[in-house]
C-alpha atoms as a PDB file:
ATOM      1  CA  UNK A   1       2.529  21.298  -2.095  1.00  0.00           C
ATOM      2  CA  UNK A   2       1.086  21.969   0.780  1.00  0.00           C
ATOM      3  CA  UNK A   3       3.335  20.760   3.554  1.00  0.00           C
ATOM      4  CA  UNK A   4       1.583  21.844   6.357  1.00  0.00           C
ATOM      5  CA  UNK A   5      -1.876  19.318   5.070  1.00  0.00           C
ATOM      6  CA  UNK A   6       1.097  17.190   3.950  1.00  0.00           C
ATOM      7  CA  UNK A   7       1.480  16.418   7.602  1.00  0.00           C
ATOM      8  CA  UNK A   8      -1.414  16.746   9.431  1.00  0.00           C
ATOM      9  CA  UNK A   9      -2.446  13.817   6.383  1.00  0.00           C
ATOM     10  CA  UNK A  10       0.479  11.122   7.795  1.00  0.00           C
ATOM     11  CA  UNK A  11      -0.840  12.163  11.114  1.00  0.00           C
ATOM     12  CA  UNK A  12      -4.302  10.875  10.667  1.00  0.00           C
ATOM     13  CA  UNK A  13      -2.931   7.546   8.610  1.00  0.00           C
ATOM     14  CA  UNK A  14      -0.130   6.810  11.554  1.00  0.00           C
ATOM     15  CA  UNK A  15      -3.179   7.226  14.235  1.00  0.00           C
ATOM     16  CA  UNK A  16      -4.781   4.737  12.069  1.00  0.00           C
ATOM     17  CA  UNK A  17      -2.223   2.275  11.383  1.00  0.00           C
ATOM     18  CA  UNK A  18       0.379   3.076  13.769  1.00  0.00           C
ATOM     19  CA  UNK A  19       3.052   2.881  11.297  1.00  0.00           C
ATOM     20  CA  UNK A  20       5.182   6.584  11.544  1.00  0.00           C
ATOM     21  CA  UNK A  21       7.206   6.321   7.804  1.00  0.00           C
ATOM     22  CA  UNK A  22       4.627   7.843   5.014  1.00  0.00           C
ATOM     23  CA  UNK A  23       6.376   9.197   2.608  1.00  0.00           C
ATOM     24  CA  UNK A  24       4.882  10.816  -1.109  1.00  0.00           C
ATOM     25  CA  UNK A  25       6.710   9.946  -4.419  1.00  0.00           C
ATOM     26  CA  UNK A  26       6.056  11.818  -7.691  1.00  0.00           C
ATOM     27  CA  UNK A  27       5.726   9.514 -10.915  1.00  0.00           C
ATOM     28  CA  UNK A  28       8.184  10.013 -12.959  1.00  0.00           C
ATOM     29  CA  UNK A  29       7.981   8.315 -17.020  1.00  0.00           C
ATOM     30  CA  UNK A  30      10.116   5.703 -15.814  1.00  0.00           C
ATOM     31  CA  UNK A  31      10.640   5.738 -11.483  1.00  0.00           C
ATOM     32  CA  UNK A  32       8.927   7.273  -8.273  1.00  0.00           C
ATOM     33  CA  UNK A  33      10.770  10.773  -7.660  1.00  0.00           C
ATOM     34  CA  UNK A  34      10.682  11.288  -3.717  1.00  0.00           C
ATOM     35  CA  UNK A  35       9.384  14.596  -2.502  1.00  0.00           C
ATOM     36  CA  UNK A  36       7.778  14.512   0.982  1.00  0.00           C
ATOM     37  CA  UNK A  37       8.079  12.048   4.040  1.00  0.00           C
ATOM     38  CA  UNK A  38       6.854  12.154   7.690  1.00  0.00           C
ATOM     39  CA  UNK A  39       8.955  14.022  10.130  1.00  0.00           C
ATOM     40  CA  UNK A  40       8.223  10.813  12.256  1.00  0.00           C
ATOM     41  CA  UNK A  41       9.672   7.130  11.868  1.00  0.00           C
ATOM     42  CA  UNK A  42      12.625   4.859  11.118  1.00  0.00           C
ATOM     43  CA  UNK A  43      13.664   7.005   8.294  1.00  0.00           C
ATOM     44  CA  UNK A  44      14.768  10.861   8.144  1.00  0.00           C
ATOM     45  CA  UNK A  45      13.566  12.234   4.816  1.00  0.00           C
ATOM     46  CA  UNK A  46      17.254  12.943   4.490  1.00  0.00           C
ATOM     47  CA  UNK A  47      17.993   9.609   3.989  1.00  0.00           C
ATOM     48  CA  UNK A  48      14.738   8.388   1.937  1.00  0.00           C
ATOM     49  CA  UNK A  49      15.201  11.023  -0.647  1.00  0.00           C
ATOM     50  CA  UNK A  50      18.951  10.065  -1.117  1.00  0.00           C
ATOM     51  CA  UNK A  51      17.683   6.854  -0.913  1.00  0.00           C
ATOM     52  CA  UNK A  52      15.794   7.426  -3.736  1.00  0.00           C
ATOM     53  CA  UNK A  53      17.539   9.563  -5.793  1.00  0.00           C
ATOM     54  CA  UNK A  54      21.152   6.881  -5.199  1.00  0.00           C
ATOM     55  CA  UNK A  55      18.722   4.042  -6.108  1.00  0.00           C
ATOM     56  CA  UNK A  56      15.620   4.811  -8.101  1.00  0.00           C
ATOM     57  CA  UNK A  57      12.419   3.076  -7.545  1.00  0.00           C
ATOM     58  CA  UNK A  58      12.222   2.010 -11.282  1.00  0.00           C
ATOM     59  CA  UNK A  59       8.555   1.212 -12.342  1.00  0.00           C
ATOM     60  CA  UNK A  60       9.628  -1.037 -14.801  1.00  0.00           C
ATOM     61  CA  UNK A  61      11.413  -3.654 -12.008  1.00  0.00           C
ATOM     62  CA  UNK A  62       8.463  -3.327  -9.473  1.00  0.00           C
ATOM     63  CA  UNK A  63       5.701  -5.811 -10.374  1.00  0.00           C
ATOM     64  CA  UNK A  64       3.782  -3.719  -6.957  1.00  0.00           C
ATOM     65  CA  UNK A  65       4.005  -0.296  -8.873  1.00  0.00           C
ATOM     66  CA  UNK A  66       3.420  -2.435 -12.115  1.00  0.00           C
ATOM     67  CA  UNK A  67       0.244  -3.232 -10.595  1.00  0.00           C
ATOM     68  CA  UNK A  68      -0.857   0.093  -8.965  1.00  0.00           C
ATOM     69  CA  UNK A  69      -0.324   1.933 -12.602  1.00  0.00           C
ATOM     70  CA  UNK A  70      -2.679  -0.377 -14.309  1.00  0.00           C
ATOM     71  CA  UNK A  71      -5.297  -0.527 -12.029  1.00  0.00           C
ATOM     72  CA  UNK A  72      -5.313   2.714 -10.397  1.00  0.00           C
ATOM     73  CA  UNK A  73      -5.686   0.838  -6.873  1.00  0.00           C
ATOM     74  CA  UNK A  74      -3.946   0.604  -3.887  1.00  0.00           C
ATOM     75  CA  UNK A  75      -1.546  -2.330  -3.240  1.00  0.00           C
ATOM     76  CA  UNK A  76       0.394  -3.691  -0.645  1.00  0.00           C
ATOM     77  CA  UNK A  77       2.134  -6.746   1.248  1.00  0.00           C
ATOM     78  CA  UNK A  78       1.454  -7.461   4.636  1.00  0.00           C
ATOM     79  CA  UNK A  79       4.248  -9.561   5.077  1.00  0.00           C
ATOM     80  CA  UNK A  80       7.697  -8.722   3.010  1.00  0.00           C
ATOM     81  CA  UNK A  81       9.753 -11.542   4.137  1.00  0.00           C
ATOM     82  CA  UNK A  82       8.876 -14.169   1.396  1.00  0.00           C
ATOM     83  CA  UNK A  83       9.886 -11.196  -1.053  1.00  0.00           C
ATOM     84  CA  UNK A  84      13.310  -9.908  -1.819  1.00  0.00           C
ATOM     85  CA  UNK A  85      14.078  -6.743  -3.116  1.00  0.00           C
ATOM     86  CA  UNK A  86      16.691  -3.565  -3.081  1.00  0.00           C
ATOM     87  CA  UNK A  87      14.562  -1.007  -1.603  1.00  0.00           C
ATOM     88  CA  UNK A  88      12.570  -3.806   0.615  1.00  0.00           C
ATOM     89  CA  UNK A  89      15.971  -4.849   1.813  1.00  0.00           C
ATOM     90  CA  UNK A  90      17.790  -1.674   2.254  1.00  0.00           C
ATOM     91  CA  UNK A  91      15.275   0.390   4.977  1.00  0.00           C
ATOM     92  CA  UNK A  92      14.029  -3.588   6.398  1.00  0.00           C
ATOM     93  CA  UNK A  93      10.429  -2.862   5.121  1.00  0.00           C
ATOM     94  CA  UNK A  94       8.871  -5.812   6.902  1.00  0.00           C
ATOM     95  CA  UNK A  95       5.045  -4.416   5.654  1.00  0.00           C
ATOM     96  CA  UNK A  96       4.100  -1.873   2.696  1.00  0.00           C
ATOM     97  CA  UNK A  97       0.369   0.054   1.678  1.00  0.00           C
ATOM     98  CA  UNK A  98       0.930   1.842  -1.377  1.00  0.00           C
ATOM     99  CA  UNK A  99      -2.070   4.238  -2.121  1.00  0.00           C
ATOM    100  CA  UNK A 100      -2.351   5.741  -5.987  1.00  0.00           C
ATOM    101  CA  UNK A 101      -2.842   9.404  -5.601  1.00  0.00           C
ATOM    102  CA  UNK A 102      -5.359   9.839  -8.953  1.00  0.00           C
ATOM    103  CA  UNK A 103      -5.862  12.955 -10.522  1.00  0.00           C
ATOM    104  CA  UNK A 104      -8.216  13.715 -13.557  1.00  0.00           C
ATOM    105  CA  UNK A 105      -8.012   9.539 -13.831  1.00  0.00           C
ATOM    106  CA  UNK A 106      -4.057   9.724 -14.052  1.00  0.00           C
ATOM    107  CA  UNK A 107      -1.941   8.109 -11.140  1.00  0.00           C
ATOM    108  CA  UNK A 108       0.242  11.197 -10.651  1.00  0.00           C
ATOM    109  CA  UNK A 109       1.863   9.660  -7.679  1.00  0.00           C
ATOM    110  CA  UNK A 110       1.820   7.243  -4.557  1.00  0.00           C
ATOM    111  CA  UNK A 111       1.887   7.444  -0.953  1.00  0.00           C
ATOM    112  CA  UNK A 112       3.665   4.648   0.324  1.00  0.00           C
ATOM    113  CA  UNK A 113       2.849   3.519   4.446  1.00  0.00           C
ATOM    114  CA  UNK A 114       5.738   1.175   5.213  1.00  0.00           C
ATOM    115  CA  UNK A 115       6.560  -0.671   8.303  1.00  0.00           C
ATOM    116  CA  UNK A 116      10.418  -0.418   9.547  1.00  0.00           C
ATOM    117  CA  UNK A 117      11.408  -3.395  11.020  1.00  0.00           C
ATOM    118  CA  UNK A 118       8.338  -5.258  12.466  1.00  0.00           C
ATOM    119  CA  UNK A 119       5.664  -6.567  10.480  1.00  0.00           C
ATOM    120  CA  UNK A 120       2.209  -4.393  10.812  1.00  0.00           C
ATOM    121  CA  UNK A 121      -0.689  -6.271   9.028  1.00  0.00           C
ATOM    122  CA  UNK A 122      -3.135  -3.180   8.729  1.00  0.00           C
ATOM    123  CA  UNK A 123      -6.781  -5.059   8.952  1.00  0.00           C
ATOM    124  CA  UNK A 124      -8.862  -4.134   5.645  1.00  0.00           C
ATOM    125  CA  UNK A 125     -10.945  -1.531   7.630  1.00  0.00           C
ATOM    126  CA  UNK A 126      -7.833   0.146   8.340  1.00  0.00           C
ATOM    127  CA  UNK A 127      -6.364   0.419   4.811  1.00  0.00           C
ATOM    128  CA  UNK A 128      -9.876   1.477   3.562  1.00  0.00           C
ATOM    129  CA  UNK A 129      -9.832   4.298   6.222  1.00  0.00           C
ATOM    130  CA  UNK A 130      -6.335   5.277   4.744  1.00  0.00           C
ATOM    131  CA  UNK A 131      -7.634   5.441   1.686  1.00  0.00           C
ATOM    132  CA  UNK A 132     -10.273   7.276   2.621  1.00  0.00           C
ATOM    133  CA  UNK A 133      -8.133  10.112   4.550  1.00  0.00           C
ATOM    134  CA  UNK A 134      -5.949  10.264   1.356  1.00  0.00           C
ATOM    135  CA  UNK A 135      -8.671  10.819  -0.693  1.00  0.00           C
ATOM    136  CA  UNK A 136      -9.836  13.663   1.414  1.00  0.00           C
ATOM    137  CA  UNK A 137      -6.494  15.144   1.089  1.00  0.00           C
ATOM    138  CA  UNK A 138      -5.986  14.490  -2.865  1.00  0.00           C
ATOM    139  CA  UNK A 139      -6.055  18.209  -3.272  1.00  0.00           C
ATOM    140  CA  UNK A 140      -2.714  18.437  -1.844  1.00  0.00           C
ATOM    141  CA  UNK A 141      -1.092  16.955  -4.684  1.00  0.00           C
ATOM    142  CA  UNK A 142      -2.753  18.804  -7.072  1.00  0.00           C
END
């Protein structure tokens, strides 16, 4: 991967949404395997990939990465408090955009955006301009 477009990518998105943790998880067959994060935010990539690797992200028990498989599209909640979950819970994700990364029409991975914290609802323009910058950038994960 290229680490140095790697960044210079969650640059442009926290510009746009102001939100510093962007992270990039690999699919696994069965869970998200953390690879990159911002060296910006709540989070040191330390601590999200140990995270991670302590407590996978199993596809299987997340009805938002359920989602994002089948349809190939971006998904996210604005507002976590009326949810509950381990990984919500455990960093105090308060808002989270995950964007498919798509390659030869297979979701090899997502790029999750995710609010430490305080909630940041992201107006649609904005999370169509992520998705835009991402999909400039897909090459990166090729």
């Amino acid at each position: 991967m290229d680490k140095k477009s790697f960044y210079a990518l969650c640059y442009i998105l926290t510009n746009l949404t102001g939100i510093e943790d962007v992270g990039y998880h690999r699919i696994l067959s069965d869970r998200l395997k953390p690879i990159i994060k911002s060296n910006n935010g709540e989070i040191t990539e330390d601590d999200w990939i140990k995270h991670h690797t302590d407590s996978p992200a199993l596809i299987a028990n997340n009805p938002l990465l359920v989602e994002l498989l089948r349809t190939k599209k971006k998904v996210y909640i604005k507002d976590t408090s009326i949810l509950s979950s381990a990984d919500l819970d455990s960093f105090t994700i308060c808002s989270v955009y995950v964007f498919p990364i798509v390659i030869d029409d297979e979701v090899i991975g997502v790029m999750p955006i995710v609010s430490i914290g305080i909630v940041n609802s992201l107006k649609d323009e904005t999370i169509l301009e992520c998705e835009l910058a991402i999909d400039k950038y897909k090459y990166i994960f090729e």
